[in-house]
N, C-alpha and C. Protein backbone atom coordinates (compact mmCIF):
# COMPACT_ATOMS: atom_id res chain seq x y z
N UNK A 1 -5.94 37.33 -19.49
CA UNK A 1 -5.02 37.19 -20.59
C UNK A 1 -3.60 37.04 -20.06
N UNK A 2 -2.69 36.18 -20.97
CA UNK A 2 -1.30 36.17 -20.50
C UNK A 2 -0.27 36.12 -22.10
N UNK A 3 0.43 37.24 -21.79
CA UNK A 3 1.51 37.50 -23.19
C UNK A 3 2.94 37.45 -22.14
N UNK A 4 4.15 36.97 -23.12
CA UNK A 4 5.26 36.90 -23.06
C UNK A 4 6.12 37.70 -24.21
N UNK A 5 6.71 38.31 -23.36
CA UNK A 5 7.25 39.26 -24.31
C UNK A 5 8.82 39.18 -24.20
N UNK A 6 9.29 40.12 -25.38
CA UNK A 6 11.09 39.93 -24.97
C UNK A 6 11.28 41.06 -23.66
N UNK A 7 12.45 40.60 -23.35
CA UNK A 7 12.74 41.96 -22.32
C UNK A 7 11.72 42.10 -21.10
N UNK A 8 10.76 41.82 -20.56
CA UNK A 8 9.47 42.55 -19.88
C UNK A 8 9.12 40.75 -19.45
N UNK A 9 9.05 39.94 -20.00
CA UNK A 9 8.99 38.48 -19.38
C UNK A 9 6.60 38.31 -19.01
N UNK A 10 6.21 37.92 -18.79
CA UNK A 10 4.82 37.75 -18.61
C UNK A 10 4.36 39.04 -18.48
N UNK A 11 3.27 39.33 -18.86
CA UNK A 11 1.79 40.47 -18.54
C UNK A 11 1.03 39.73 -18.53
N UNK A 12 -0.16 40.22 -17.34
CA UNK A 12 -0.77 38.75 -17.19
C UNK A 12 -2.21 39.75 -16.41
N UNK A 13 -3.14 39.71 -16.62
CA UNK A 13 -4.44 40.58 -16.23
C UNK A 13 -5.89 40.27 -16.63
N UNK A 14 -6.68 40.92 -16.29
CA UNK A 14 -8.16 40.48 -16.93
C UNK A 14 -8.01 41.98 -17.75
N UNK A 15 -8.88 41.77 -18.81
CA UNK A 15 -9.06 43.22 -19.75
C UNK A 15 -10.42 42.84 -20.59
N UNK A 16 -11.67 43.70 -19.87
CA UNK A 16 -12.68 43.92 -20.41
C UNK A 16 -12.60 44.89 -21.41
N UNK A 17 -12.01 45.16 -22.96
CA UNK A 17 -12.16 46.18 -23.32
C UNK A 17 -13.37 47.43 -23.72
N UNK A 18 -13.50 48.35 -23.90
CA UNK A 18 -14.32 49.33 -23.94
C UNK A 18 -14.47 49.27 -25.69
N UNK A 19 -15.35 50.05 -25.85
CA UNK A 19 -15.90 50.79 -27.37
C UNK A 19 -13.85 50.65 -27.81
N UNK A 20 -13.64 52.42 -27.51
CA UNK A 20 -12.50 52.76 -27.63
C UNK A 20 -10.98 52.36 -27.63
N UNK A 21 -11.00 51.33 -26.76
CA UNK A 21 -9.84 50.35 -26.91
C UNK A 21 -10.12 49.27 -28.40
N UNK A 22 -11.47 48.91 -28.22
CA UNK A 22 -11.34 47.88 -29.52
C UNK A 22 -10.83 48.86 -30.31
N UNK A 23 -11.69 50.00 -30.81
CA UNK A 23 -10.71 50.67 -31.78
C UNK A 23 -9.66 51.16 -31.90
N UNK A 24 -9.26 51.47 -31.07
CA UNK A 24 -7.48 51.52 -30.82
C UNK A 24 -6.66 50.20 -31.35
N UNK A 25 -6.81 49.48 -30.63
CA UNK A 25 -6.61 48.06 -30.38
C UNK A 25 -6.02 47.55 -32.00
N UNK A 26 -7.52 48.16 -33.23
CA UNK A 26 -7.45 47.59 -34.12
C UNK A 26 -6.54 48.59 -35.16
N UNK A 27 -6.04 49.88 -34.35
CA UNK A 27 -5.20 50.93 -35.07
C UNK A 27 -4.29 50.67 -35.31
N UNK A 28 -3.62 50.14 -33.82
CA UNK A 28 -2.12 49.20 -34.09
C UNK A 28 -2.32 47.96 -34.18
N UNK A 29 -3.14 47.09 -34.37
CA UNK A 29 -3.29 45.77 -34.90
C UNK A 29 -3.04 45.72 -36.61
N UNK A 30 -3.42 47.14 -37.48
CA UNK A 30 -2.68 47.16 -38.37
C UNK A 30 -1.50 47.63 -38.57
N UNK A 31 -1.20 48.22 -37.67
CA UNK A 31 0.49 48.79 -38.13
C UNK A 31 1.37 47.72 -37.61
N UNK A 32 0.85 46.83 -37.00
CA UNK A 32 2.03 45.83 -36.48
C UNK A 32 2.21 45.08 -37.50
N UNK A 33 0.70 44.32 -38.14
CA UNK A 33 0.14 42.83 -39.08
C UNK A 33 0.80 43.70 -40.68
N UNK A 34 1.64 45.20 -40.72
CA UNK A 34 2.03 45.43 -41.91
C UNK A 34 3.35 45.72 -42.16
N UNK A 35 3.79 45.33 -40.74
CA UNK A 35 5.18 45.84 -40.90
C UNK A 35 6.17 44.73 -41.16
N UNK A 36 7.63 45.05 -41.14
CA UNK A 36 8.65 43.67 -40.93
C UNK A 36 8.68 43.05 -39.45
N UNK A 37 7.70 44.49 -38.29
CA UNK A 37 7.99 43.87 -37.07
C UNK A 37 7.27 42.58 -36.74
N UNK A 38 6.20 41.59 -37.82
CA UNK A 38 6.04 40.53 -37.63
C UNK A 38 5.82 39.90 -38.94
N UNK A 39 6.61 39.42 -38.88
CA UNK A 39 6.98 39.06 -40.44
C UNK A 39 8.86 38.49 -40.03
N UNK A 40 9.33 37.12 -40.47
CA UNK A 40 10.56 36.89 -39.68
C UNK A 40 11.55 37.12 -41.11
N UNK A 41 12.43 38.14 -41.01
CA UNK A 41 13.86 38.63 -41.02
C UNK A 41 14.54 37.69 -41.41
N UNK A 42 14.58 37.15 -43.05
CA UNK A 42 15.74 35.82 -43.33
C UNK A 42 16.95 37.09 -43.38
N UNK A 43 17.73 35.72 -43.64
CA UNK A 43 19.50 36.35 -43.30
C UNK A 43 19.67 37.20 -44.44
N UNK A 44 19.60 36.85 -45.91
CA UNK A 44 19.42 37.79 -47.05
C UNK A 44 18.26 38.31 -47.23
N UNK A 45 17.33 38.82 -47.09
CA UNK A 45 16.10 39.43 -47.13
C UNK A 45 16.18 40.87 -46.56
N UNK A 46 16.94 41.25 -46.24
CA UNK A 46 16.77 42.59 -45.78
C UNK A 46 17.81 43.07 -44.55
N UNK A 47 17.71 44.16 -44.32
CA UNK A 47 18.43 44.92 -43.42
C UNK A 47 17.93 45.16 -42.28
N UNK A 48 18.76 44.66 -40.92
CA UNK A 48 18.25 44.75 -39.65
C UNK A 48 18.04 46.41 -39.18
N UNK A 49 18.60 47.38 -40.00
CA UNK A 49 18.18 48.16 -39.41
C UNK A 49 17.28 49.05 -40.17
N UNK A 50 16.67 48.23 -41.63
CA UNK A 50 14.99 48.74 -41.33
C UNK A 50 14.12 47.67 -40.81
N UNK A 51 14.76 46.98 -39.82
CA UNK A 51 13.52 46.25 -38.98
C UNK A 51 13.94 47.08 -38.07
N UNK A 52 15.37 47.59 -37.47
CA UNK A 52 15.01 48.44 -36.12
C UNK A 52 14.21 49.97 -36.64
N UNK A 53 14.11 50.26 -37.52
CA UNK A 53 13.75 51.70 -38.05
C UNK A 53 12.13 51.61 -38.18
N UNK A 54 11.51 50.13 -38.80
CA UNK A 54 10.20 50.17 -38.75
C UNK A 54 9.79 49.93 -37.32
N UNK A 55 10.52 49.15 -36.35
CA UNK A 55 10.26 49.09 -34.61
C UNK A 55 9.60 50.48 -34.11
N UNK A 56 10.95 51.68 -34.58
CA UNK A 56 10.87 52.90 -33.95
C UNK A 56 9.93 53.56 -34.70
N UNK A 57 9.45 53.59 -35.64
CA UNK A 57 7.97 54.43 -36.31
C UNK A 57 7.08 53.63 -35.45
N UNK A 58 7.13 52.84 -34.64
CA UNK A 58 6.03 52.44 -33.44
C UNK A 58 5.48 53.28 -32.84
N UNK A 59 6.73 54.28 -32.00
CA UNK A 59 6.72 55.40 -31.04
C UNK A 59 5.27 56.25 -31.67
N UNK A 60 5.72 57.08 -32.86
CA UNK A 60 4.79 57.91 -33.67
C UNK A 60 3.69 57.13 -33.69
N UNK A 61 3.12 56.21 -34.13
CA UNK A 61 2.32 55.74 -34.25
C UNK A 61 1.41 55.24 -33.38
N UNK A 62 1.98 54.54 -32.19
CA UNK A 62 1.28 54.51 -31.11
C UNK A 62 0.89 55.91 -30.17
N UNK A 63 1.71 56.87 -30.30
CA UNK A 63 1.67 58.21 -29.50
C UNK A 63 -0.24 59.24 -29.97
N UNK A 64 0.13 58.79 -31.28
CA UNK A 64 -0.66 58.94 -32.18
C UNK A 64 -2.44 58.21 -31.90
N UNK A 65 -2.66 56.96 -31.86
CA UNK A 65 -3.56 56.23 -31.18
C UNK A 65 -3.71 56.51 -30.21
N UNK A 66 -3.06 56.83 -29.50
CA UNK A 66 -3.05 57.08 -27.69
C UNK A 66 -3.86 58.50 -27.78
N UNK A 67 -3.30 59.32 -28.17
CA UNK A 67 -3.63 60.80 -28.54
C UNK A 67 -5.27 61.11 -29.25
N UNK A 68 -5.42 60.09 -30.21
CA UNK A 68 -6.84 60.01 -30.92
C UNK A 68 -7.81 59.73 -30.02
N UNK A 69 -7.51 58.78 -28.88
CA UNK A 69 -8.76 57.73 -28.40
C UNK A 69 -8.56 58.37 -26.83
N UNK A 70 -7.65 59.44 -26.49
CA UNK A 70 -7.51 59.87 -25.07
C UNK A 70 -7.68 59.03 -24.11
N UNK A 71 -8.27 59.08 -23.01
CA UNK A 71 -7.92 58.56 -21.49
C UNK A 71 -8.98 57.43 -21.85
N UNK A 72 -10.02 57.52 -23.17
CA UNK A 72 -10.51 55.88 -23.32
C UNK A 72 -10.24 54.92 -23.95
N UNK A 73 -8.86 55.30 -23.48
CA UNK A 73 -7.78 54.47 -23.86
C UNK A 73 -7.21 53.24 -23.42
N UNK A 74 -7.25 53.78 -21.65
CA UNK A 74 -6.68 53.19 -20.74
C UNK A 74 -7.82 53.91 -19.46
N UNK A 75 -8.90 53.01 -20.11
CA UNK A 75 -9.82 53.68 -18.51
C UNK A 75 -9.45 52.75 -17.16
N UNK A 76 -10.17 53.95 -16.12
CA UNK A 76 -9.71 52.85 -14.47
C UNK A 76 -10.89 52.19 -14.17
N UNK A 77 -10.34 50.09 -14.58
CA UNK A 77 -11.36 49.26 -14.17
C UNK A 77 -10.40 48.99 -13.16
N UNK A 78 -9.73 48.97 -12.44
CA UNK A 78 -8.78 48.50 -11.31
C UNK A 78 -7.31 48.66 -11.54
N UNK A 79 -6.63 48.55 -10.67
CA UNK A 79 -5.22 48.21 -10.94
C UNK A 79 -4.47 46.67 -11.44
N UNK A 80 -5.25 45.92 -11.05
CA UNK A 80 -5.14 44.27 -12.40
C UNK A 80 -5.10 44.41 -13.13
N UNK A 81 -5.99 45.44 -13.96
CA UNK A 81 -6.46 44.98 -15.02
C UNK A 81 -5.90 45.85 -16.79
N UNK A 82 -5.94 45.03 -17.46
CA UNK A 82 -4.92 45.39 -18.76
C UNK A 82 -5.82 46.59 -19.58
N UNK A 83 -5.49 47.62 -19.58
CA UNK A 83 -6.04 48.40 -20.90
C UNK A 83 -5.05 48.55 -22.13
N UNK A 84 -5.94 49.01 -23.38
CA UNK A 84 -4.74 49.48 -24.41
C UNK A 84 -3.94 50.02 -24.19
N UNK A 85 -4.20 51.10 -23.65
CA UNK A 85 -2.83 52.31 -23.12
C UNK A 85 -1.88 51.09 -22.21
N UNK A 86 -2.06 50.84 -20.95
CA UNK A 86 -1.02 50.21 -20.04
C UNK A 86 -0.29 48.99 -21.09
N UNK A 87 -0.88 48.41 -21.74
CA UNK A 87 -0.29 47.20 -22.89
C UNK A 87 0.19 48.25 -23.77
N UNK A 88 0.20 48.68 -24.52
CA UNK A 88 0.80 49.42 -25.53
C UNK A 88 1.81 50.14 -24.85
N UNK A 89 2.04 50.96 -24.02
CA UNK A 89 3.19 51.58 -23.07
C UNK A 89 3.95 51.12 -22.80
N UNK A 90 3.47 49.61 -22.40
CA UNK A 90 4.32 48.59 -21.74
C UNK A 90 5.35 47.82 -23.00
N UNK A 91 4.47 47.18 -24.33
CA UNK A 91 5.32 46.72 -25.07
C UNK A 91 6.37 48.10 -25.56
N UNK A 92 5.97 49.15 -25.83
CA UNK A 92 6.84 50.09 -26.15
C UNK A 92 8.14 50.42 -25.62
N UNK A 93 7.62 50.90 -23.98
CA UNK A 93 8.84 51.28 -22.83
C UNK A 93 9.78 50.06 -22.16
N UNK A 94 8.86 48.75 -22.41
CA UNK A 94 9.67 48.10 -21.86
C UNK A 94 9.84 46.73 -22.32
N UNK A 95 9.96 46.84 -23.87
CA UNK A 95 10.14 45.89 -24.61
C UNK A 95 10.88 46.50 -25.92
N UNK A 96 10.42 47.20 -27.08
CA UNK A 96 11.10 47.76 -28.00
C UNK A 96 11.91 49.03 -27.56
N UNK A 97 11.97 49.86 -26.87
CA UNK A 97 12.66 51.06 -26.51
C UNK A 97 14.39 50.16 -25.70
N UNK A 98 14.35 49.31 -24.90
CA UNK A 98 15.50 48.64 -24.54
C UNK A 98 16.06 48.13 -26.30
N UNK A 99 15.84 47.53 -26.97
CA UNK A 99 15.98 46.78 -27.95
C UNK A 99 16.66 47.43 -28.98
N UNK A 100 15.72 48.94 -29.16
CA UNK A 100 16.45 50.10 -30.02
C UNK A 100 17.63 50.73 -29.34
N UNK A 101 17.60 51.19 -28.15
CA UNK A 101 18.38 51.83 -27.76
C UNK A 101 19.96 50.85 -27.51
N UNK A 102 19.92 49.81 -27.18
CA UNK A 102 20.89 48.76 -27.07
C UNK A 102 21.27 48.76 -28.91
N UNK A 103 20.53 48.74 -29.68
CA UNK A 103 21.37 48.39 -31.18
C UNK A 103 21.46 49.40 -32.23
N UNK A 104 20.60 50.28 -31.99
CA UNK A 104 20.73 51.60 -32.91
C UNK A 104 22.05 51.92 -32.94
N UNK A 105 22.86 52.55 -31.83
CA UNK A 105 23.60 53.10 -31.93
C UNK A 105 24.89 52.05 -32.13
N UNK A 106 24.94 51.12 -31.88
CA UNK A 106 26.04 50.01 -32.25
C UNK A 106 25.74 49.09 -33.64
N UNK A 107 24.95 49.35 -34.72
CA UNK A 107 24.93 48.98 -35.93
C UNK A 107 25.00 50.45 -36.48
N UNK A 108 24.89 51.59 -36.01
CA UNK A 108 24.94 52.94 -36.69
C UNK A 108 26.70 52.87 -37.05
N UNK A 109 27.19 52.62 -35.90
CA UNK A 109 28.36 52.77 -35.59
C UNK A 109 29.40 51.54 -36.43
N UNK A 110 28.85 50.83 -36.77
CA UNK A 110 29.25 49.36 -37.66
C UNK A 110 29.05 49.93 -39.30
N UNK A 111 28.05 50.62 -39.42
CA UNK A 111 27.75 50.93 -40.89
C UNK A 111 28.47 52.33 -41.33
N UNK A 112 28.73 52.87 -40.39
CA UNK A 112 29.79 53.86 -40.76
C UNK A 112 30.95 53.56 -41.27
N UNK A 113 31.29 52.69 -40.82
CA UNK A 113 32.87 51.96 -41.54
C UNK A 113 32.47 51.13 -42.65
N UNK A 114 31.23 51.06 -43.47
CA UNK A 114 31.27 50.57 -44.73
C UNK A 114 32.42 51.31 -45.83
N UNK A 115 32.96 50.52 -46.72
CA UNK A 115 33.76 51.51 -47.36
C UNK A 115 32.67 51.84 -49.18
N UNK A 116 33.34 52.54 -49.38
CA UNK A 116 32.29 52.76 -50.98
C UNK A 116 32.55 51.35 -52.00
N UNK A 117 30.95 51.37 -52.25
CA UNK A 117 31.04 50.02 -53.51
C UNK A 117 30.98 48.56 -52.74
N UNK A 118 30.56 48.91 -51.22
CA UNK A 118 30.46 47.40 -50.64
C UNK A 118 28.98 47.46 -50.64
N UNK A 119 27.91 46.19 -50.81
CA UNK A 119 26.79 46.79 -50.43
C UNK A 119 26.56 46.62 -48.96
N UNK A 120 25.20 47.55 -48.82
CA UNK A 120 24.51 47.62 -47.15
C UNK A 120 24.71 46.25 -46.79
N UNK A 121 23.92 45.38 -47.65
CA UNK A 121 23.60 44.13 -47.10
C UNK A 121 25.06 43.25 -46.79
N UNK A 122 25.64 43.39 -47.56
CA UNK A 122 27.39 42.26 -47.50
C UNK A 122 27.64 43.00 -46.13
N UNK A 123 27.86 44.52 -45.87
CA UNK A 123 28.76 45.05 -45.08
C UNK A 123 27.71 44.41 -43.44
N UNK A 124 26.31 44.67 -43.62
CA UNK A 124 25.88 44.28 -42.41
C UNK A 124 26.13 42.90 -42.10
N UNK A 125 26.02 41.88 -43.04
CA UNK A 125 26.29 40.64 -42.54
C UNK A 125 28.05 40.50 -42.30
N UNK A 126 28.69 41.00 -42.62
CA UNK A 126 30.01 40.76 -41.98
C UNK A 126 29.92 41.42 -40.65
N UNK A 127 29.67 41.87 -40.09
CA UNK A 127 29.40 42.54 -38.43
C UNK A 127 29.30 41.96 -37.32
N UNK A 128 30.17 41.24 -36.57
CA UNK A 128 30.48 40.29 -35.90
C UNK A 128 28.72 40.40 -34.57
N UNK A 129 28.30 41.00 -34.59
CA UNK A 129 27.41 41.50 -33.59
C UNK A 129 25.72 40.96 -34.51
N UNK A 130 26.21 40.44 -35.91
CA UNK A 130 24.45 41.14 -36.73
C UNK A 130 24.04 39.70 -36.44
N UNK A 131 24.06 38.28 -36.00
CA UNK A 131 23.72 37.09 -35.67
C UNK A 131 23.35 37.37 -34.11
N UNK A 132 23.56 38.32 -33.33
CA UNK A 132 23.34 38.53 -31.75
C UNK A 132 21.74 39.36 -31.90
N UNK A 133 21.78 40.55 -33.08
CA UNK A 133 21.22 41.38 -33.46
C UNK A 133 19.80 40.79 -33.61
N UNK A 134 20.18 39.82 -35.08
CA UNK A 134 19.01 39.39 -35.60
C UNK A 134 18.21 38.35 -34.89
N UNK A 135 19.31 37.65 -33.71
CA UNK A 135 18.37 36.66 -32.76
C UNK A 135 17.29 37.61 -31.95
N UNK A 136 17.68 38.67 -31.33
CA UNK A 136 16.89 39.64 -30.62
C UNK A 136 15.68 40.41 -31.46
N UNK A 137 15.86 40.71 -33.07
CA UNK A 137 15.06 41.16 -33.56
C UNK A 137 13.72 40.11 -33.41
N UNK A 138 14.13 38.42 -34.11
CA UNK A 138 13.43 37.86 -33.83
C UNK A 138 12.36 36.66 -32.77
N UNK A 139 13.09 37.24 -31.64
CA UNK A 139 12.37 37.34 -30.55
C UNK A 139 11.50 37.93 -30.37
N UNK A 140 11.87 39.74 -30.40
CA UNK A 140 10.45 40.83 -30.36
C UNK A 140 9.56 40.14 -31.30
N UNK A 141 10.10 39.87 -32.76
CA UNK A 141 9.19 39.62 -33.29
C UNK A 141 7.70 38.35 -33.14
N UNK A 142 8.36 37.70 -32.11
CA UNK A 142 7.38 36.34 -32.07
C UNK A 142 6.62 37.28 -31.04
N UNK A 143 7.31 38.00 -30.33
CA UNK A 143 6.21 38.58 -28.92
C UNK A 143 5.45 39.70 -29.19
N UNK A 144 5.70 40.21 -30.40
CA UNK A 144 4.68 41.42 -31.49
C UNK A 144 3.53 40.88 -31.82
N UNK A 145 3.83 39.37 -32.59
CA UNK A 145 3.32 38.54 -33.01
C UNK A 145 1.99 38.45 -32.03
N UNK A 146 2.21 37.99 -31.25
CA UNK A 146 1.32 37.56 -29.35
C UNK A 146 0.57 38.55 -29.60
N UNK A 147 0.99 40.05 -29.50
CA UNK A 147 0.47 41.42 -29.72
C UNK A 147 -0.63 42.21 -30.19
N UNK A 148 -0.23 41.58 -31.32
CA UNK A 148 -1.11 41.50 -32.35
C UNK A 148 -2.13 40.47 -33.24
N UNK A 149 -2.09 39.40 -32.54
CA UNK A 149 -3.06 38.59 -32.58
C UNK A 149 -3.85 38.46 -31.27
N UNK A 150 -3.72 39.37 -30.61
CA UNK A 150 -4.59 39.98 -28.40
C UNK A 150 -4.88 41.22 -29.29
N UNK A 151 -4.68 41.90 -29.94
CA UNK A 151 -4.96 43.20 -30.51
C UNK A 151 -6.17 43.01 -32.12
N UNK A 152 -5.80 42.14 -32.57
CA UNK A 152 -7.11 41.51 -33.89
C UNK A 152 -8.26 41.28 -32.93
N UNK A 153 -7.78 40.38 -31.87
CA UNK A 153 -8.90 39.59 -30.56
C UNK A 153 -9.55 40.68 -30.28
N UNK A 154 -9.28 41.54 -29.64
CA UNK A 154 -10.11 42.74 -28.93
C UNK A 154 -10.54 43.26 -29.90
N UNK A 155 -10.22 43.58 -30.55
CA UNK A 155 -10.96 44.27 -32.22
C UNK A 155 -11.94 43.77 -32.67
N UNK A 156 -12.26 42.37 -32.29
CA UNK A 156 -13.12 41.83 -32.76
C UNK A 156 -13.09 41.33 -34.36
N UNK A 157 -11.75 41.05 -34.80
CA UNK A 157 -11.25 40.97 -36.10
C UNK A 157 -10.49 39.15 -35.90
N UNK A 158 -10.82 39.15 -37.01
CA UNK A 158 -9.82 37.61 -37.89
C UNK A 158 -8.68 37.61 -37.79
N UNK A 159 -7.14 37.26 -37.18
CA UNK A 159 -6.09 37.51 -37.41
C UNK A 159 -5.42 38.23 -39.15
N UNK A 160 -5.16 39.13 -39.20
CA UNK A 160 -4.49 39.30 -41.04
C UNK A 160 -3.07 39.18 -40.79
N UNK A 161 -2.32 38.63 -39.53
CA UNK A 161 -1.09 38.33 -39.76
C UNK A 161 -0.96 37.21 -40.49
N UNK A 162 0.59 36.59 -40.75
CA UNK A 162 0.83 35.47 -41.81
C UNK A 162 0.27 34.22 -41.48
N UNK A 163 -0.86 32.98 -41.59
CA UNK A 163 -1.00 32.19 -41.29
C UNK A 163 -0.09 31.23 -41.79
N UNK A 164 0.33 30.24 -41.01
CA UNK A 164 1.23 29.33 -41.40
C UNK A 164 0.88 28.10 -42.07
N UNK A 165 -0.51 27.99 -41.85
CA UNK A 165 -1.34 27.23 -42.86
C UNK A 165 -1.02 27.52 -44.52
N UNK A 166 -1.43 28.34 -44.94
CA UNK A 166 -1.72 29.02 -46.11
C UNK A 166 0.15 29.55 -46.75
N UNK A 167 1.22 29.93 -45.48
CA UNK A 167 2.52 29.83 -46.31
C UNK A 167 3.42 28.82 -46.53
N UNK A 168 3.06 27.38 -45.62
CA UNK A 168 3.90 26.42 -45.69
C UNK A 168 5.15 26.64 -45.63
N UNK A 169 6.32 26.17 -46.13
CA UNK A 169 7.63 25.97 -45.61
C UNK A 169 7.94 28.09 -45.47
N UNK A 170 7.27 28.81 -45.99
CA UNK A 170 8.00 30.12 -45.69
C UNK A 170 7.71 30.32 -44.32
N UNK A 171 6.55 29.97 -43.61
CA UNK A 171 6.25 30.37 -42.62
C UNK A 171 6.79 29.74 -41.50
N UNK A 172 8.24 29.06 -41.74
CA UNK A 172 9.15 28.25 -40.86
C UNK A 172 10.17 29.23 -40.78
């Protein structure tokens, strides 16, 4: 298998999965295929920082899977080779955890100076930084995307993310 991700650049391995990884696999294959983290972020549609806020309920959630399915999670078929645990750790630690930690605190810090009676949404799009923001959100998001259609795969499941067939011009 080979995924491209933001931040972290190729993962690239053989991955025979086990019983336990498919089901893992297919734990966060729904929390990804339900969130905004794949699903693309128009400019009025919402607030970048509940796409960074649904990113970070990742943590819980994956900690969570990891915790349910224990060490047959990430069993030792070699050091090549991809398990759920090492892929899931990996998009976490070294793909969304840079991403949050770089913008959390510098859109926290932007929305504090809203004044009363402006809304969330006007005050975030005036934020000289939220066009830098939202290019990076939707980056992760195409490489979630990857994620979770390698995560339906091992599951042994149909993709239920957005087909672009079936949304036409939204799915541009």
């Amino acid at each position: 298998m080979k995924l491209k991700l933001p931040f972290v650049g190729e993962i690239s391995g053989s991955w025979a999965p086990q019983q336990a990884e498919a089901k893992a696999a297919w734990e966060l294959y729904v929390e990804l295929a339900t969130r905004i983290s794949v699903v693309r972020l128009r400019r009025d549609e919402g607030l970048a920082r509940e796409a960074l806020s649904s990113l970070y309920t990742l943590f819980d959630t994956t900690r969570g899977i990891l915790r349910k399915y224990g060490p047959e999670a990430s069993p030792r078929d070699g050091a090549d080779s991809i398990t759920f645990g090492k892929l899931a750790l990996t998009v976490l630690n070294a793909a969304v955890r840079p991403l949050l930690a770089r913008w959390h605190p510098r859109l926290g810090s932007w929305e504090a100076t809203r004044a009363d009676g402006v809304a969330a949404i006007d005050h975030e799009n005036e934020w000289e930084h939220i066009e830098e923001l939202r290019g990076e959100i939707e980056a992760m998001r195409v490489g979630l995307l990857q994620v979770a259609e390698l995560l339906a795969n091992v599951a042994g499941a149909a993709p239920l993310t957005p087909d672009r067939r079936l949304l036409g011009d939204l799915g541009k």
